[in-house]
PDB file of N, CA and C in Angstrom:
ATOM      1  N   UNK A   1      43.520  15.828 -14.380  1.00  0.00           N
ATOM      2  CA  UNK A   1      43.170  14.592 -13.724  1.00  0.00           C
ATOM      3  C   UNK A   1      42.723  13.596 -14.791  1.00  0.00           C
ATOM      4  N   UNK A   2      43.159  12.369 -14.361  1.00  0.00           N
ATOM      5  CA  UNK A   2      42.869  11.746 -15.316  1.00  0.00           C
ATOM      6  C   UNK A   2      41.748  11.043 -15.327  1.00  0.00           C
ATOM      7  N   UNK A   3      40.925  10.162 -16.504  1.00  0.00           N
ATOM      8  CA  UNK A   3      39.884   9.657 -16.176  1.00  0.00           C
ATOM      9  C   UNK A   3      39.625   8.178 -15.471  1.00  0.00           C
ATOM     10  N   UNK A   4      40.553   7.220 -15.012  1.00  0.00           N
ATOM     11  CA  UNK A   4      40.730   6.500 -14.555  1.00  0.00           C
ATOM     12  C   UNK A   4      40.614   7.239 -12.938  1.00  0.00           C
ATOM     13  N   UNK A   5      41.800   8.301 -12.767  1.00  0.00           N
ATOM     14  CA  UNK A   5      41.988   8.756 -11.690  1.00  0.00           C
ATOM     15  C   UNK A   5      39.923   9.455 -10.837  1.00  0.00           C
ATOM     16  N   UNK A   6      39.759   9.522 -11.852  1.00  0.00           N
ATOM     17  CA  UNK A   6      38.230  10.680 -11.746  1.00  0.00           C
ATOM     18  C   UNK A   6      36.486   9.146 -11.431  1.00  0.00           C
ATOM     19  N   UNK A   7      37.187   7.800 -11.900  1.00  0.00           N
ATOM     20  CA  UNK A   7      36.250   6.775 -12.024  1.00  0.00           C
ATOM     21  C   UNK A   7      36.757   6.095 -10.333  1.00  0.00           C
ATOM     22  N   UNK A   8      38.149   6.443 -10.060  1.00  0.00           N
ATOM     23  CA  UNK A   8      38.581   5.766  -8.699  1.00  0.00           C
ATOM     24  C   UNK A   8      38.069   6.112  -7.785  1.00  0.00           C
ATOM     25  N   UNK A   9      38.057   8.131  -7.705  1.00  0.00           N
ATOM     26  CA  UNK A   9      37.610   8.704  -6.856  1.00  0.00           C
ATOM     27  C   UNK A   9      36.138   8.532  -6.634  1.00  0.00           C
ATOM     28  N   UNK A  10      35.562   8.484  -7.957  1.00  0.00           N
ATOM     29  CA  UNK A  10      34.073   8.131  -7.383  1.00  0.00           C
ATOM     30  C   UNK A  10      33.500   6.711  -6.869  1.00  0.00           C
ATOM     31  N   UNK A  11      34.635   5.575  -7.090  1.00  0.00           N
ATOM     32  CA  UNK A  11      34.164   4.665  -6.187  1.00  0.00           C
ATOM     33  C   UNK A  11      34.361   4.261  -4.725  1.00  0.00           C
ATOM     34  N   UNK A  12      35.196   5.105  -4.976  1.00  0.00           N
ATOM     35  CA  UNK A  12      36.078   5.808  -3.777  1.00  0.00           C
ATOM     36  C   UNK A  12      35.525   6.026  -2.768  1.00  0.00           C
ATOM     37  N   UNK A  13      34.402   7.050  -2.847  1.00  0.00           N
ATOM     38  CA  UNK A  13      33.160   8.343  -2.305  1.00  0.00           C
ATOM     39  C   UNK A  13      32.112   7.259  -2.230  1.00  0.00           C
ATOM     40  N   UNK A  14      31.485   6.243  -3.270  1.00  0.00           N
ATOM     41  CA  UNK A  14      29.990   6.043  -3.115  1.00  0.00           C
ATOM     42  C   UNK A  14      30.798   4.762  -2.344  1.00  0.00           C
ATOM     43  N   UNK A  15      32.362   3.925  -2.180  1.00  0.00           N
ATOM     44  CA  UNK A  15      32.401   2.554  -1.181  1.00  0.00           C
ATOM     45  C   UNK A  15      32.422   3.569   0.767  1.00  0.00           C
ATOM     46  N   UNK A  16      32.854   4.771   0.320  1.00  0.00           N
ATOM     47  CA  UNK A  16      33.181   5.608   1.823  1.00  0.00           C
ATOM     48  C   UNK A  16      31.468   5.858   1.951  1.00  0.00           C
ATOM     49  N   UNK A  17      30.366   6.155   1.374  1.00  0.00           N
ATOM     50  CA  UNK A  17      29.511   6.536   1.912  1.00  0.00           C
ATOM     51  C   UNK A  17      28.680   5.376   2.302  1.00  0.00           C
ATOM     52  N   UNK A  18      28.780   4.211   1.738  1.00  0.00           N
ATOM     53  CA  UNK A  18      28.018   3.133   2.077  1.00  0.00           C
ATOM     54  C   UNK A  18      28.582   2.129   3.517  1.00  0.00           C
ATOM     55  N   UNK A  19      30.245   3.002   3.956  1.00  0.00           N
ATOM     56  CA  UNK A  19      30.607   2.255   4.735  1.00  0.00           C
ATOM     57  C   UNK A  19      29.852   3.409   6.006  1.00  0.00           C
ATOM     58  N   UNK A  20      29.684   4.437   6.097  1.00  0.00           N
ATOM     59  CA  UNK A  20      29.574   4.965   6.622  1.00  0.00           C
ATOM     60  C   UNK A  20      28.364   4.758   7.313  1.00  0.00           C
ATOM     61  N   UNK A  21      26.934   4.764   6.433  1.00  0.00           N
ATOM     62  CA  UNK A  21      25.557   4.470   6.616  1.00  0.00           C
ATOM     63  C   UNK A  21      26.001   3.013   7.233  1.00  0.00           C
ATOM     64  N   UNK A  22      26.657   1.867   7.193  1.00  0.00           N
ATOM     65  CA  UNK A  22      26.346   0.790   7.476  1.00  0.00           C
ATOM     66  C   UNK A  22      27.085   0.963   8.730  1.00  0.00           C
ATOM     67  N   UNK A  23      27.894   1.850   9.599  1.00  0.00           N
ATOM     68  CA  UNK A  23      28.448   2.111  10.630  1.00  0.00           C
ATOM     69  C   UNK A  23      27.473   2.703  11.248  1.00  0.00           C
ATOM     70  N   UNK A  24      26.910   3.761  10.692  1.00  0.00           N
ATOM     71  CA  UNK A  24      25.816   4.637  11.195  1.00  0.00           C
ATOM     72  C   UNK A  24      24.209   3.509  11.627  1.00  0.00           C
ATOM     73  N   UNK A  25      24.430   2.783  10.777  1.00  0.00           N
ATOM     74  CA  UNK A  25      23.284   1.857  11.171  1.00  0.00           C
ATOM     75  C   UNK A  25      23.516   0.689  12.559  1.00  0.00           C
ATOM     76  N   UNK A  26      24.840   0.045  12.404  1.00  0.00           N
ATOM     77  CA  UNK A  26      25.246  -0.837  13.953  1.00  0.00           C
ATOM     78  C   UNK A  26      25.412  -0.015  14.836  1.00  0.00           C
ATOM     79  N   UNK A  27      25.307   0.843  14.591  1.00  0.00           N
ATOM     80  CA  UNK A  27      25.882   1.568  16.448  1.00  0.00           C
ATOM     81  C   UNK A  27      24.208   2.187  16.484  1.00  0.00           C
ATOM     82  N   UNK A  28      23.240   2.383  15.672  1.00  0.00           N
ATOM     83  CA  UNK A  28      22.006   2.569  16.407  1.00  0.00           C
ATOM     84  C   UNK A  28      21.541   4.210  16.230  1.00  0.00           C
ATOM     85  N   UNK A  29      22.709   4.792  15.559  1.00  0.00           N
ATOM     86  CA  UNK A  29      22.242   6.444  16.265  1.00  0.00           C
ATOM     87  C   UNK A  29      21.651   6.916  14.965  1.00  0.00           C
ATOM     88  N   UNK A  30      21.215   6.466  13.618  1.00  0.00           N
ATOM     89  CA  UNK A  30      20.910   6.368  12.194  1.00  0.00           C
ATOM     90  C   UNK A  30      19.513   6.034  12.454  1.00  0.00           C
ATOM     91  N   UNK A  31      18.535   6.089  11.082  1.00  0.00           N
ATOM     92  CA  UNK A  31      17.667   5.708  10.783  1.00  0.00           C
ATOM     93  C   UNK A  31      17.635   4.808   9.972  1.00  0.00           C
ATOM     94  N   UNK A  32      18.440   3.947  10.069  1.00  0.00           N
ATOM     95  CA  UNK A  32      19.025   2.833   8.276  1.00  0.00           C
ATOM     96  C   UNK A  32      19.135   1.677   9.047  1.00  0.00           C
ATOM     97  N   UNK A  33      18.909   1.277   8.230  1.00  0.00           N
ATOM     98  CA  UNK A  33      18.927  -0.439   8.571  1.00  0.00           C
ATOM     99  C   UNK A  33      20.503  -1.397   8.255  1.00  0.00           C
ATOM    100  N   UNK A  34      21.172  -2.418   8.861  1.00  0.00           N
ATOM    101  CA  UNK A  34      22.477  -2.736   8.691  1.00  0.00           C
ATOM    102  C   UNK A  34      22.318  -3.272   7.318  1.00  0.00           C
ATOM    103  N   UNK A  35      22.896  -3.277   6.012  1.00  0.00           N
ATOM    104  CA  UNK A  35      22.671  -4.007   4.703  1.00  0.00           C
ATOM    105  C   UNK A  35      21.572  -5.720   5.198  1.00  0.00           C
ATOM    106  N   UNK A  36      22.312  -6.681   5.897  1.00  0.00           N
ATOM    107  CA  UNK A  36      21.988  -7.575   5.765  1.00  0.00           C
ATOM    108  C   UNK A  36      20.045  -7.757   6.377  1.00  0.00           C
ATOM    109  N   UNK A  37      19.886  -6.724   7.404  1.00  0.00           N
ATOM    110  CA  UNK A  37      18.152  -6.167   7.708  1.00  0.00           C
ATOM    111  C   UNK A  37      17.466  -5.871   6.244  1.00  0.00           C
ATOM    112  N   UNK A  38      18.091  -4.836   5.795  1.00  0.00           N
ATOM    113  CA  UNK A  38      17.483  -4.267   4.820  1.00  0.00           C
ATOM    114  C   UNK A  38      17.463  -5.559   3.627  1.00  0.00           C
ATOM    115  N   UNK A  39      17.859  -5.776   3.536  1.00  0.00           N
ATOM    116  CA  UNK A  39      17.958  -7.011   2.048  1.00  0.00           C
ATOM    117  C   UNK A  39      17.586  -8.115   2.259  1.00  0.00           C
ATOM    118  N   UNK A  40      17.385  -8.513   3.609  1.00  0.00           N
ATOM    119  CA  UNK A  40      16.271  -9.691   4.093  1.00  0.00           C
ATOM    120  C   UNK A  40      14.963  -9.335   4.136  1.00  0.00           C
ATOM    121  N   UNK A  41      14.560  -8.082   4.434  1.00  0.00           N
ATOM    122  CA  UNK A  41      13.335  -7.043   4.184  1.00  0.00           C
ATOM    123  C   UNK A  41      12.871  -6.871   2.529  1.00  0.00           C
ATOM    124  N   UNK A  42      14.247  -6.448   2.211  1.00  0.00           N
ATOM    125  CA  UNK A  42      13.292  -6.885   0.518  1.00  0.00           C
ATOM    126  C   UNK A  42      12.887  -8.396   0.181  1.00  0.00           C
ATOM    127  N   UNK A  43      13.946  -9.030   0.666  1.00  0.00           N
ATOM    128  CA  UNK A  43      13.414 -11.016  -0.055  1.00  0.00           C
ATOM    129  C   UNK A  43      12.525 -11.315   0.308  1.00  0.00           C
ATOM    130  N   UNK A  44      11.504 -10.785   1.536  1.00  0.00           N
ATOM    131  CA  UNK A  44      10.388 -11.550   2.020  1.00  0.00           C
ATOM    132  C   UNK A  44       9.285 -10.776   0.728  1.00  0.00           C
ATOM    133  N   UNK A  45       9.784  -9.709  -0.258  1.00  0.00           N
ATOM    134  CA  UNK A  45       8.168  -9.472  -1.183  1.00  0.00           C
ATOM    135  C   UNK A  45       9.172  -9.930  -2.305  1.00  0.00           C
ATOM    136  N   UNK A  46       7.927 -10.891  -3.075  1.00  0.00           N
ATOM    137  CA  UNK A  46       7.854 -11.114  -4.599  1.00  0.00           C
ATOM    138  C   UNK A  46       8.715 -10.676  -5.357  1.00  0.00           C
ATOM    139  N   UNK A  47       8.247  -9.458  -5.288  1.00  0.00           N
ATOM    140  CA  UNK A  47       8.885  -8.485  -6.431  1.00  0.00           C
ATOM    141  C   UNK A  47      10.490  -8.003  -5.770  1.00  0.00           C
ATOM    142  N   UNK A  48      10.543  -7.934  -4.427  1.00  0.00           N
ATOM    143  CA  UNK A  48      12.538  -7.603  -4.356  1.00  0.00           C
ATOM    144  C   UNK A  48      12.832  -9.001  -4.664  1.00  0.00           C
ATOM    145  N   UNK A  49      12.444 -10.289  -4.468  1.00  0.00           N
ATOM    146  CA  UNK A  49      13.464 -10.962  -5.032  1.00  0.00           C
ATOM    147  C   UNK A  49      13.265 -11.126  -6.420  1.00  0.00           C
ATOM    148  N   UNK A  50      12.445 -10.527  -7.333  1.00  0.00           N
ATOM    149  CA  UNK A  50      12.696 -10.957  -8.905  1.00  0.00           C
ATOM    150  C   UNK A  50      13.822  -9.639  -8.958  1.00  0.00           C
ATOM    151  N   UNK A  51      13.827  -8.455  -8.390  1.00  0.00           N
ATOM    152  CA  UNK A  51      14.588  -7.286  -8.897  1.00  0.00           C
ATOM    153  C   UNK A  51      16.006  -7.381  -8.274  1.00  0.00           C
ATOM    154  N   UNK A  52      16.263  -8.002  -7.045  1.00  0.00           N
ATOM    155  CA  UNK A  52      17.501  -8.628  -6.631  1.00  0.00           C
ATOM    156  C   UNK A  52      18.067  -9.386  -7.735  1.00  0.00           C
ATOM    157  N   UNK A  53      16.830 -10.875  -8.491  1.00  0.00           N
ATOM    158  CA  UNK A  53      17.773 -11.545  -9.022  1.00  0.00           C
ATOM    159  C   UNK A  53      18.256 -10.790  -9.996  1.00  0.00           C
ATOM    160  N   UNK A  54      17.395  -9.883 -11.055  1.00  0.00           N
ATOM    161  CA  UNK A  54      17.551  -9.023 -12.071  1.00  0.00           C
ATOM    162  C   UNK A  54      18.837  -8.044 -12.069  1.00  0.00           C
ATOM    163  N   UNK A  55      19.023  -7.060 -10.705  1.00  0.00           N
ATOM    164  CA  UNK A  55      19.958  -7.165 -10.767  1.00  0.00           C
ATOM    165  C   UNK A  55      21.902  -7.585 -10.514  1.00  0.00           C
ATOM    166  N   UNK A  56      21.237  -9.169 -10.315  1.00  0.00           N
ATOM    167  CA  UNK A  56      22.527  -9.540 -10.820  1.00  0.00           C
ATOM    168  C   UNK A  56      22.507 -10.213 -11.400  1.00  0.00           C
ATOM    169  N   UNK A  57      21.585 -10.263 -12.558  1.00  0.00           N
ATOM    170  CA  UNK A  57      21.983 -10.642 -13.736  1.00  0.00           C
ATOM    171  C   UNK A  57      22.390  -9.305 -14.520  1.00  0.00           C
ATOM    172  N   UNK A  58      22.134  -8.699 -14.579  1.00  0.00           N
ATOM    173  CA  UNK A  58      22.464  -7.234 -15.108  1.00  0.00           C
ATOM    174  C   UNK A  58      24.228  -6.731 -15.058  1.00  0.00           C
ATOM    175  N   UNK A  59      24.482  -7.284 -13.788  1.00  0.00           N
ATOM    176  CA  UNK A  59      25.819  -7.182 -12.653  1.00  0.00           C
ATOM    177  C   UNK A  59      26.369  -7.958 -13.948  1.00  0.00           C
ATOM    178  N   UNK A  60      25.827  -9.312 -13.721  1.00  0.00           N
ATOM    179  CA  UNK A  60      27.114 -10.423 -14.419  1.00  0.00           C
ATOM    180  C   UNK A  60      27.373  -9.420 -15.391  1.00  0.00           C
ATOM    181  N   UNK A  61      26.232  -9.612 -16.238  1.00  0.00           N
ATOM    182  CA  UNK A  61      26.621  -9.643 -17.742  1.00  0.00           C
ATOM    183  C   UNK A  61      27.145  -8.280 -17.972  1.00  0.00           C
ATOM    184  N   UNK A  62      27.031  -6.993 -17.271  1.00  0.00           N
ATOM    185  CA  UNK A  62      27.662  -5.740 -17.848  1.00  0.00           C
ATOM    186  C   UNK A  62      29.041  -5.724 -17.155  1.00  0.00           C
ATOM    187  N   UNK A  63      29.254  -6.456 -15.847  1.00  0.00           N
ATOM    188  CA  UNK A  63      30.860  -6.738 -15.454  1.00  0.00           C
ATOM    189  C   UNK A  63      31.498  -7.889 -15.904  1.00  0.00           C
ATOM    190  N   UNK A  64      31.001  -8.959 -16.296  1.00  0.00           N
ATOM    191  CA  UNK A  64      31.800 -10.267 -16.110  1.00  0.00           C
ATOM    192  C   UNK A  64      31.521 -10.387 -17.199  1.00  0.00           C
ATOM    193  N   UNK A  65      31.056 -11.037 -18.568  1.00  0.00           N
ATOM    194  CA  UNK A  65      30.769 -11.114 -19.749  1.00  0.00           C
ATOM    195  C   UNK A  65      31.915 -10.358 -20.674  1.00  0.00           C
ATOM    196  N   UNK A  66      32.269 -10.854 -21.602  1.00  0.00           N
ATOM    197  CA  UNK A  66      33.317 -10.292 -22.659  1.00  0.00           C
ATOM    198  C   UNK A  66      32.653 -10.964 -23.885  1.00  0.00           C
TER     199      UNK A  66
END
């Protein structure tokens, strides 16, 4: 297997498990919150929005930056 093939599969697995929890969260039968609950829940403290902005600045510059 190759390593491209081995970096696909794992985004593969962690985009299938995050779709899953966020299915598991609208229909109610979960303990999780829908992404957009949960991440309005962090912006109301201080500190999730300095670590939100942090990371995407982190995001840019280790994906988008050359």
């Amino acid at each position: 297997m190759s390593p491209y093939a081995i970096i696909a599969t794992g985004f593969g697995a962690v985009f299938g498990g995050m779709l899953a929890v966020e299915l598991l969260a609208r229909s109610g039968r979960g303990p999780f919150l829908p992404v957009a609950e949960a991440l309005h829940a962090v912006l109301l403290v201080r500190l999730g929005r300095w670590l939100i902005m942090l990371g995407w600045l982190w995001a840019g510059f280790h994906f988008l930056a050359r």
